[in-house]
PDB file of N, CA and C in Angstrom:
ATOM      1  N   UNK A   1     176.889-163.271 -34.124  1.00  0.00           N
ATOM      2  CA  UNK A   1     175.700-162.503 -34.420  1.00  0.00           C
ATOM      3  C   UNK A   1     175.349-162.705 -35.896  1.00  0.00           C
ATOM      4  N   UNK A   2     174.088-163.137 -36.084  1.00  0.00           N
ATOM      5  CA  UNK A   2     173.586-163.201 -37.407  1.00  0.00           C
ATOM      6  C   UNK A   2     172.919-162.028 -37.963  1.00  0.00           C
ATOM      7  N   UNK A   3     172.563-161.517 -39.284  1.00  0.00           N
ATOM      8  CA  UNK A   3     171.902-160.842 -40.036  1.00  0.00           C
ATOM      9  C   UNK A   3     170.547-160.120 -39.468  1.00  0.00           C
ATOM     10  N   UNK A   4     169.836-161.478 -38.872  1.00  0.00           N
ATOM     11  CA  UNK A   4     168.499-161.272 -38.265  1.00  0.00           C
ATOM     12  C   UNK A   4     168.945-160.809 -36.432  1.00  0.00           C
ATOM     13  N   UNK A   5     170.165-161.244 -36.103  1.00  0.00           N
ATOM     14  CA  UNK A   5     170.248-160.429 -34.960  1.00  0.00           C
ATOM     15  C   UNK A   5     170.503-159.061 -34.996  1.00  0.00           C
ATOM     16  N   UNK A   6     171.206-158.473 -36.031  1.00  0.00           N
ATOM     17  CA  UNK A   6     171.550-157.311 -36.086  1.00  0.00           C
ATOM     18  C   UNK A   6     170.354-156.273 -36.185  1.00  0.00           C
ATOM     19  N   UNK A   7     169.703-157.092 -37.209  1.00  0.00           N
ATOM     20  CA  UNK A   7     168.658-155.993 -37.438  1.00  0.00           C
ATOM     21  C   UNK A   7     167.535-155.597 -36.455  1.00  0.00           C
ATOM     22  N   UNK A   8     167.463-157.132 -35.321  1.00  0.00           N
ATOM     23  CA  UNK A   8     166.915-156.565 -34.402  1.00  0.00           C
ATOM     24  C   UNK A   8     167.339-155.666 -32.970  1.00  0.00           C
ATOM     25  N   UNK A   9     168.476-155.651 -33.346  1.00  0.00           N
ATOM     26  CA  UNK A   9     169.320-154.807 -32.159  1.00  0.00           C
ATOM     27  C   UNK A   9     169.664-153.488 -32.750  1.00  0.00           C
ATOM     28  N   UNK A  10     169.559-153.382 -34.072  1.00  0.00           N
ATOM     29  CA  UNK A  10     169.019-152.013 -34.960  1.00  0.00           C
ATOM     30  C   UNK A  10     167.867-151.468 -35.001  1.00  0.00           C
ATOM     31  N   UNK A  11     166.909-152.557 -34.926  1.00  0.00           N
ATOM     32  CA  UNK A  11     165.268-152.468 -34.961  1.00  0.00           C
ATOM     33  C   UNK A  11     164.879-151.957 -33.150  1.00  0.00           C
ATOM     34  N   UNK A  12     165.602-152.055 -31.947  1.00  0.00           N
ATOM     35  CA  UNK A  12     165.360-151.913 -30.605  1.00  0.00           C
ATOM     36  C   UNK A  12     166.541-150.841 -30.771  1.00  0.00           C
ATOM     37  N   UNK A  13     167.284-150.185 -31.270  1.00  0.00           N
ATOM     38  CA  UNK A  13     168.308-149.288 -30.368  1.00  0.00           C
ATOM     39  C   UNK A  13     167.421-148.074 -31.905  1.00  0.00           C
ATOM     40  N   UNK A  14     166.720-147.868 -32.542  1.00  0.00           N
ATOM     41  CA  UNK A  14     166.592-146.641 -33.565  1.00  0.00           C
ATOM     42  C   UNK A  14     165.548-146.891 -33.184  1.00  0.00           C
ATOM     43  N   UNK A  15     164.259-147.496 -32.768  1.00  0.00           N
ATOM     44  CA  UNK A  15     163.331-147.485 -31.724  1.00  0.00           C
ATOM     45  C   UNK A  15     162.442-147.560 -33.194  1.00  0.00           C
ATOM     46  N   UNK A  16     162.752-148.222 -34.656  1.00  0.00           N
ATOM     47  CA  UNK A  16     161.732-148.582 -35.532  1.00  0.00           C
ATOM     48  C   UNK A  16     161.189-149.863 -35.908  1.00  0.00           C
ATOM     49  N   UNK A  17     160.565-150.184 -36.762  1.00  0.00           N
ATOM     50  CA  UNK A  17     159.691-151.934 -37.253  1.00  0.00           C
ATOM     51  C   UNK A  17     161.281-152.453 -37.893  1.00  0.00           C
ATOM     52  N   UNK A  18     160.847-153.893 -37.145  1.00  0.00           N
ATOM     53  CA  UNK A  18     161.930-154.602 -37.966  1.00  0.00           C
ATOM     54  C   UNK A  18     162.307-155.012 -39.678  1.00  0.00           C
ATOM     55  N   UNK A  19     160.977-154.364 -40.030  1.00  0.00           N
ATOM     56  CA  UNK A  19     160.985-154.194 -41.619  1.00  0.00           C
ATOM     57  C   UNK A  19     161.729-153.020 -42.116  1.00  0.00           C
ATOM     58  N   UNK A  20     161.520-151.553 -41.370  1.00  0.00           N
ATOM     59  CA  UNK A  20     162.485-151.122 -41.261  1.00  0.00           C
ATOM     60  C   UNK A  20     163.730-150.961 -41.302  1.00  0.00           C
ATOM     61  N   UNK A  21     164.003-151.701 -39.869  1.00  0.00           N
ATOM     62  CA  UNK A  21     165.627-151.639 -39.668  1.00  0.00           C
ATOM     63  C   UNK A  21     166.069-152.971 -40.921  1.00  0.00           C
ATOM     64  N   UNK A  22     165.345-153.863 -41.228  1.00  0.00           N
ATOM     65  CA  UNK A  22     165.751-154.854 -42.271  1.00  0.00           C
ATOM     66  C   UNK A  22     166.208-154.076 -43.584  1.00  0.00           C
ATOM     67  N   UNK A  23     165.432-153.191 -44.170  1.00  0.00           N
ATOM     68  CA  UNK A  23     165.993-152.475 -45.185  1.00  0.00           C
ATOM     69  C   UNK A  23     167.022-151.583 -44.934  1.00  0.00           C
ATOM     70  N   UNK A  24     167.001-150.988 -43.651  1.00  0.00           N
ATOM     71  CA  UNK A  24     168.759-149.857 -43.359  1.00  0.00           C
ATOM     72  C   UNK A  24     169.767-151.284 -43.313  1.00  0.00           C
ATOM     73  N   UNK A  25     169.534-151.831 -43.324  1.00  0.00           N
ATOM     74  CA  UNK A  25     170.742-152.955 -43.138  1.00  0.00           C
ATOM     75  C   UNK A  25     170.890-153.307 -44.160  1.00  0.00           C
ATOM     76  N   UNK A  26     170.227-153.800 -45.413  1.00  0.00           N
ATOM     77  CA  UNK A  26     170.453-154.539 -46.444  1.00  0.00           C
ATOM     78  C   UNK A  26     170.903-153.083 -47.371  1.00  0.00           C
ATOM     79  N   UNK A  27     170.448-151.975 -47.382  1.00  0.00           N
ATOM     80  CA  UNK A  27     171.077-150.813 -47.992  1.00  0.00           C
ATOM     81  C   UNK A  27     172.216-150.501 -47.355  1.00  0.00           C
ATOM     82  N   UNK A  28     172.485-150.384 -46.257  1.00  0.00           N
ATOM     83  CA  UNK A  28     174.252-150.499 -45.873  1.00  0.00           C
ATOM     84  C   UNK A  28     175.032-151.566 -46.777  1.00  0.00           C
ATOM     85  N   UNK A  29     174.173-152.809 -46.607  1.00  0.00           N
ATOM     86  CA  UNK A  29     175.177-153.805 -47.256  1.00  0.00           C
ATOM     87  C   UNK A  29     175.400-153.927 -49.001  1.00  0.00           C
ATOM     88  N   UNK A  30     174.763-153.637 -49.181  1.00  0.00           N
ATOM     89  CA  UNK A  30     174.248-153.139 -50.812  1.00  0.00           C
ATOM     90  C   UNK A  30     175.161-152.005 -51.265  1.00  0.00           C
ATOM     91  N   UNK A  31     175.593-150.679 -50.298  1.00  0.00           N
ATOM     92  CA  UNK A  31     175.928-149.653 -50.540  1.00  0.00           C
ATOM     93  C   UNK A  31     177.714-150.220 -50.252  1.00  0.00           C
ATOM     94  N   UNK A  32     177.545-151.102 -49.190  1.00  0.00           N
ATOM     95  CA  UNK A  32     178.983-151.425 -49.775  1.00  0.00           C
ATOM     96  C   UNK A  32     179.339-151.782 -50.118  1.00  0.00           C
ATOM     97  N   UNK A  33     178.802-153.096 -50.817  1.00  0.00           N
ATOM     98  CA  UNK A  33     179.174-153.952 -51.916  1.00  0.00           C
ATOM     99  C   UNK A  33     179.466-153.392 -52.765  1.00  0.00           C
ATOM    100  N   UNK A  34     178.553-152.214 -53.380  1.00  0.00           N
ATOM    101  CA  UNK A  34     178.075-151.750 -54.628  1.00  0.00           C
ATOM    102  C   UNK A  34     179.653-150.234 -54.908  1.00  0.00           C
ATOM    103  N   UNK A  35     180.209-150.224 -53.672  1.00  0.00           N
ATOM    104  CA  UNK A  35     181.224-149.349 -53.856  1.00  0.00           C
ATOM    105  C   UNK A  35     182.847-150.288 -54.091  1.00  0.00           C
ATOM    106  N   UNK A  36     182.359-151.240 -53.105  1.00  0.00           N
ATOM    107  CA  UNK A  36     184.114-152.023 -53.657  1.00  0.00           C
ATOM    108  C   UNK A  36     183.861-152.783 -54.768  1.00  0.00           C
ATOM    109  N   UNK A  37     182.812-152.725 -55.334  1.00  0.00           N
ATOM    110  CA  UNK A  37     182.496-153.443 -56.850  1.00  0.00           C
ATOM    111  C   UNK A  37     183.074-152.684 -57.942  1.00  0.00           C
ATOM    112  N   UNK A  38     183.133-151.178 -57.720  1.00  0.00           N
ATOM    113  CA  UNK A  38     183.554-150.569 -58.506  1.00  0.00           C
ATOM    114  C   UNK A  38     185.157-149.789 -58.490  1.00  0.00           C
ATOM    115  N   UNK A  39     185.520-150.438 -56.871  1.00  0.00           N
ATOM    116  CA  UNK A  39     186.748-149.851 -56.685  1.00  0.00           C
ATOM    117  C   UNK A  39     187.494-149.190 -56.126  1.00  0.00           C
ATOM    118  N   UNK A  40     186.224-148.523 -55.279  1.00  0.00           N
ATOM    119  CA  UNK A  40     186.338-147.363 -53.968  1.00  0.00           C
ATOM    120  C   UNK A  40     186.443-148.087 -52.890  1.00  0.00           C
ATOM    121  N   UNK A  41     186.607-147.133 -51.535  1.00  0.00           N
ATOM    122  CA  UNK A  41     187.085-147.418 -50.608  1.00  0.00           C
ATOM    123  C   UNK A  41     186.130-147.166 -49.574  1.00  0.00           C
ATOM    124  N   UNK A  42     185.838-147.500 -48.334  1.00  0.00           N
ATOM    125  CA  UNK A  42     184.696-146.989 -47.456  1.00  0.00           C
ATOM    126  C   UNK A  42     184.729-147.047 -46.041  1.00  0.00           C
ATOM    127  N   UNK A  43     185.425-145.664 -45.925  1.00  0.00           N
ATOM    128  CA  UNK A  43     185.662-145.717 -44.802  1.00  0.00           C
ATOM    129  C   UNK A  43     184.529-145.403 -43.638  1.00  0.00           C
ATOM    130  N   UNK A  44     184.397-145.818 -42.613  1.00  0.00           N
ATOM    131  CA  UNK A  44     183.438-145.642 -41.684  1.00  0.00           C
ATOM    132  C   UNK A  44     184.412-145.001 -40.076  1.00  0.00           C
ATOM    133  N   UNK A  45     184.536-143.746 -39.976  1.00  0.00           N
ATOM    134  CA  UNK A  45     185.140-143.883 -38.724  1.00  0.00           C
ATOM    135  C   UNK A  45     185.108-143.771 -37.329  1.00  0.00           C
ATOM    136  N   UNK A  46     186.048-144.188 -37.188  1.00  0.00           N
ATOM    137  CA  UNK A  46     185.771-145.011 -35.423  1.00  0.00           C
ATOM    138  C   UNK A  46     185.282-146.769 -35.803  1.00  0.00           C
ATOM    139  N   UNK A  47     184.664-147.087 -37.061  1.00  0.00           N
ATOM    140  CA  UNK A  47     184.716-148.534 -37.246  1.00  0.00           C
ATOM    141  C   UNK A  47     185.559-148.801 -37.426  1.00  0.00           C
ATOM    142  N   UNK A  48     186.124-148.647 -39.468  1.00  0.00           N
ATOM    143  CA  UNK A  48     186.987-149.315 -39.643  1.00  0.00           C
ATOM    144  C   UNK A  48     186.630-148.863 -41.574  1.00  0.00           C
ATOM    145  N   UNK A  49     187.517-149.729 -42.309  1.00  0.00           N
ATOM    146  CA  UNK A  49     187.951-149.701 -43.539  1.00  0.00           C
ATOM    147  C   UNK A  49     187.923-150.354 -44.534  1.00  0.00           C
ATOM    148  N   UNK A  50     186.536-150.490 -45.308  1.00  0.00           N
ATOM    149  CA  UNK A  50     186.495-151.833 -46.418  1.00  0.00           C
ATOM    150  C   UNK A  50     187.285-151.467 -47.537  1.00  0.00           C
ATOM    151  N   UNK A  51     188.092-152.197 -48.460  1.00  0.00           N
ATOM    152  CA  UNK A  51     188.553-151.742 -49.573  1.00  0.00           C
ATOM    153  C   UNK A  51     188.717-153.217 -49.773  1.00  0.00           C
ATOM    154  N   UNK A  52     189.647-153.109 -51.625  1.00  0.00           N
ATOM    155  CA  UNK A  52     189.706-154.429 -52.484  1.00  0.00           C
ATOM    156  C   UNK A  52     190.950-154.654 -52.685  1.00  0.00           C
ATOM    157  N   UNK A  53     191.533-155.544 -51.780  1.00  0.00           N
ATOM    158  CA  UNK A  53     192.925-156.407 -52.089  1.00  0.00           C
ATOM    159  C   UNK A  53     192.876-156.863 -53.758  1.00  0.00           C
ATOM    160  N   UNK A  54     193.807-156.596 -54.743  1.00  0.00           N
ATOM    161  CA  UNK A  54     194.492-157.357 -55.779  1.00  0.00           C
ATOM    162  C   UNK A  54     195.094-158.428 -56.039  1.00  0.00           C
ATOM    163  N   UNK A  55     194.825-159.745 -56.526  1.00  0.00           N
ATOM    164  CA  UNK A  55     195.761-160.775 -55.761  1.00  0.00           C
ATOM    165  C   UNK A  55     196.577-161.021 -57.487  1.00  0.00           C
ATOM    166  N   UNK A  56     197.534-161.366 -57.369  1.00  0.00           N
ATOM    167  CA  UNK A  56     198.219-161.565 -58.577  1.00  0.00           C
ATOM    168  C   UNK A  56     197.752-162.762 -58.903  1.00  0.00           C
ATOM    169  N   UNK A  57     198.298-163.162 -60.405  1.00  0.00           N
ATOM    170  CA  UNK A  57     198.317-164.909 -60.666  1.00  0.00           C
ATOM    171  C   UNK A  57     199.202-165.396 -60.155  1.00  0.00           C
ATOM    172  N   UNK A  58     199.136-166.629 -59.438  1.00  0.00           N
ATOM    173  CA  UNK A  58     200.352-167.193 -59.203  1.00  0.00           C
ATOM    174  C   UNK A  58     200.079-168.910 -59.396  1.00  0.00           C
ATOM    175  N   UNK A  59     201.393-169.391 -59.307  1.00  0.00           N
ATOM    176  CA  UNK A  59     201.147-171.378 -59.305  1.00  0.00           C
ATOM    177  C   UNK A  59     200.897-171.678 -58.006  1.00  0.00           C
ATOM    178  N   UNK A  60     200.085-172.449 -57.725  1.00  0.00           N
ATOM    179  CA  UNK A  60     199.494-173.111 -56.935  1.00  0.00           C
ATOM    180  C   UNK A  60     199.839-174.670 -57.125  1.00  0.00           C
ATOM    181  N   UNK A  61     199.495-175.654 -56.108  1.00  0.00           N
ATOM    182  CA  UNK A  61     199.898-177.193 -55.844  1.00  0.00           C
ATOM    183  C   UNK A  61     198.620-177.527 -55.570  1.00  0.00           C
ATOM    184  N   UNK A  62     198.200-178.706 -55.886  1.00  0.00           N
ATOM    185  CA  UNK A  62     196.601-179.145 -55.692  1.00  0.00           C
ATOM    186  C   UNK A  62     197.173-180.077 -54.578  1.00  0.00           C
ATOM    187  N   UNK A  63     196.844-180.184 -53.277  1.00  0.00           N
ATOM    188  CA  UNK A  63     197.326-180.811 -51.909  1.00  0.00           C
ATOM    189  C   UNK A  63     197.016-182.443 -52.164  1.00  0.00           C
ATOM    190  N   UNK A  64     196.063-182.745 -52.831  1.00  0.00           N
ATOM    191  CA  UNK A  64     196.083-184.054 -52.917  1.00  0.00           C
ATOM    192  C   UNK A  64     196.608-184.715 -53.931  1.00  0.00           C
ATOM    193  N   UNK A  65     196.847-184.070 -55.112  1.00  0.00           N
ATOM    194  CA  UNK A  65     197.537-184.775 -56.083  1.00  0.00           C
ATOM    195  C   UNK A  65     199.190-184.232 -56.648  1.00  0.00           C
ATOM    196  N   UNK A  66     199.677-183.273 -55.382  1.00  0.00           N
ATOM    197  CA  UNK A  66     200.543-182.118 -55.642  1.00  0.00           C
ATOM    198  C   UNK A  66     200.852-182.246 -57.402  1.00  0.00           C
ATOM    199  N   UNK A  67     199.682-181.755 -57.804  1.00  0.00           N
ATOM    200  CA  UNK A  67     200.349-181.379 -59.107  1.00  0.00           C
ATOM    201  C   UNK A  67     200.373-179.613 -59.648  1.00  0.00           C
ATOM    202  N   UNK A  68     200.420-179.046 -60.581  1.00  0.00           N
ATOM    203  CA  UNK A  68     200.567-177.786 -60.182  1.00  0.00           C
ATOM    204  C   UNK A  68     199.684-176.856 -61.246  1.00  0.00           C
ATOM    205  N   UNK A  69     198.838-175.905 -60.316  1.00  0.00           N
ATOM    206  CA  UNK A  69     198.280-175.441 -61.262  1.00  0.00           C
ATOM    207  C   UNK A  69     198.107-174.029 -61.261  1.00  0.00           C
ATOM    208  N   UNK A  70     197.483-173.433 -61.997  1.00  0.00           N
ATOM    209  CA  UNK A  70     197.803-172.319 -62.378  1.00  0.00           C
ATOM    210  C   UNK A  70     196.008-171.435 -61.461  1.00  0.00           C
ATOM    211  N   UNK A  71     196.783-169.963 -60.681  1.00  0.00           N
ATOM    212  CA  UNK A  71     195.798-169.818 -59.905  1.00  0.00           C
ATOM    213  C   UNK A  71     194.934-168.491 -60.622  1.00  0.00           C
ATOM    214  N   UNK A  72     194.243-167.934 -61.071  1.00  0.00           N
ATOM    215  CA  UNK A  72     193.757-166.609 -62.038  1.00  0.00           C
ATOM    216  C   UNK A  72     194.021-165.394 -60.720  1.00  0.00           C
ATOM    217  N   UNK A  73     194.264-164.726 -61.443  1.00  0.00           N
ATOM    218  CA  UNK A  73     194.378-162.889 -60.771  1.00  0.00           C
ATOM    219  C   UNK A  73     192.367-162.792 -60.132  1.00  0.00           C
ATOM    220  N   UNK A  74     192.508-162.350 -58.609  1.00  0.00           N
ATOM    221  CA  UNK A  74     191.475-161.923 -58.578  1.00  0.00           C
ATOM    222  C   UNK A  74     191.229-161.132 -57.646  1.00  0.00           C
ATOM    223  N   UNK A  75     190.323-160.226 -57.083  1.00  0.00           N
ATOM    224  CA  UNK A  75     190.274-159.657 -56.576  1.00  0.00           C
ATOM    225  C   UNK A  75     189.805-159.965 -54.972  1.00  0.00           C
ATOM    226  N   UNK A  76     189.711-159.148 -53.587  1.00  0.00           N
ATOM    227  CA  UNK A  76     189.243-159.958 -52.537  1.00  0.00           C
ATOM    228  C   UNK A  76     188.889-158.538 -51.804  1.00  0.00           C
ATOM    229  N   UNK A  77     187.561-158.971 -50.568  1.00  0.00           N
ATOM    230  CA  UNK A  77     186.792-157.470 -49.999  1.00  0.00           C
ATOM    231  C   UNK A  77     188.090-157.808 -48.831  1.00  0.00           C
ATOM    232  N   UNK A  78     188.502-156.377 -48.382  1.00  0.00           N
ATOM    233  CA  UNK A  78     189.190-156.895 -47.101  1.00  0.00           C
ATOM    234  C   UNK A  78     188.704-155.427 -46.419  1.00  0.00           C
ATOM    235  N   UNK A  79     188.682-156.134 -44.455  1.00  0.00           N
ATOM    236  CA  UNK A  79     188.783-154.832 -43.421  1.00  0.00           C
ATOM    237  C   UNK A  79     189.544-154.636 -42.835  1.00  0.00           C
ATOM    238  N   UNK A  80     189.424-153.626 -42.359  1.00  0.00           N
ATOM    239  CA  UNK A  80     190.810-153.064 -41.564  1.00  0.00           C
ATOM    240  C   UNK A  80     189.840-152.282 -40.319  1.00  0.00           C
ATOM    241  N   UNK A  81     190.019-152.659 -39.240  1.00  0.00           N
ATOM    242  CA  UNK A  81     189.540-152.419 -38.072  1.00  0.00           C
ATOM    243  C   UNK A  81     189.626-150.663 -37.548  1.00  0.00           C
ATOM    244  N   UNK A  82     189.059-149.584 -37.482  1.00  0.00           N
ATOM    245  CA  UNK A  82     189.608-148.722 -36.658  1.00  0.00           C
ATOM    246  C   UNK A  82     190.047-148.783 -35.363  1.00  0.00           C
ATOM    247  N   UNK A  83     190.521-147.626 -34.937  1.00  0.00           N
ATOM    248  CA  UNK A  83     191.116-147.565 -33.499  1.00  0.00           C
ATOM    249  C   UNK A  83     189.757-148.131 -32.518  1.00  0.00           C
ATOM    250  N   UNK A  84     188.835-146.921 -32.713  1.00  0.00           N
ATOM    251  CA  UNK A  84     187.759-146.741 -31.740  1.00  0.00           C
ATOM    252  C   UNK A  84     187.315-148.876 -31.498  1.00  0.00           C
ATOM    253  N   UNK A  85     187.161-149.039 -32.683  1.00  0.00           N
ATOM    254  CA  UNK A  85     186.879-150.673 -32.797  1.00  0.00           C
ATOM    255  C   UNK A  85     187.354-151.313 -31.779  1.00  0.00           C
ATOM    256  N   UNK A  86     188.956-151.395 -32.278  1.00  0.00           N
ATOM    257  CA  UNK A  86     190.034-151.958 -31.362  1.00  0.00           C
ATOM    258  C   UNK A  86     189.573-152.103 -29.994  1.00  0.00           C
ATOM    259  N   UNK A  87     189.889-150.720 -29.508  1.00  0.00           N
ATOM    260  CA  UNK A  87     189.341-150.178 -28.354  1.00  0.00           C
ATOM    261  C   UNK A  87     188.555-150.505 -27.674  1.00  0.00           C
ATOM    262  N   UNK A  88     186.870-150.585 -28.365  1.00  0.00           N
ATOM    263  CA  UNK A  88     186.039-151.285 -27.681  1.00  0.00           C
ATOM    264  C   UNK A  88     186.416-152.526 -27.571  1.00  0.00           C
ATOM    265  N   UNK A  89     186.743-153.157 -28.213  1.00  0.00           N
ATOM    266  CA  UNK A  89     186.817-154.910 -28.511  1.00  0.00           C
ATOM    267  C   UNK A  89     187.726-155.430 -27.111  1.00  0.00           C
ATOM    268  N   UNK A  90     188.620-154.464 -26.969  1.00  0.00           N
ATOM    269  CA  UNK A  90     189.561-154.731 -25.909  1.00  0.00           C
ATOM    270  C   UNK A  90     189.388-154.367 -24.576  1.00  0.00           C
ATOM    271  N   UNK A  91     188.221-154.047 -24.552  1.00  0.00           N
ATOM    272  CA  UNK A  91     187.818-153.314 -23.005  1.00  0.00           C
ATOM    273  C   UNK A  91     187.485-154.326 -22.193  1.00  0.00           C
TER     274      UNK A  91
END
């Protein structure tokens, strides 16, 4: 499912213009960016759980020239599925 599918299966199930449902979607996505940017956590439940993995520095091997290099500390968005999710997914 793409971006433009969502919004029209947002735009047919809230029964509004797809200009509409285009902006509740891009402000969801905005609103969560804009929270693990700063560090928080966002939970949605019965979905599931965005938050920001820490990754340390570590050495790394470049696969084609195995030589070794050095990888920077950075950060990464990660989810975590709720139950209800699960659940459906598995039905």
């Amino acid at each position: 499912m793409t971006k433009s599918d969502l919004v029209d299966v947002v735009a047919g199930k809230g029964k509004i213009s797809k200009a509409t449902a285009t902006e509740a979607v891009d402000a969801l996505i905005d609103a969560i960016a804009g929270a693990l940017k700063k560090g928080d956590k966002v939970t949605l439940v019965g979905f599931g759980t965005f938050d920001v993995a820490k990754r340390a520095a570590r050495e790394g091997v470049n696969p084609q020239t195995r030589q070794k290099i050095k990888i920077k500390a950075s950060k990464a968005p990660r989810f975590k599925a709720g139950k209800a999710l699960k659940d459906a997914v598995n039905k």
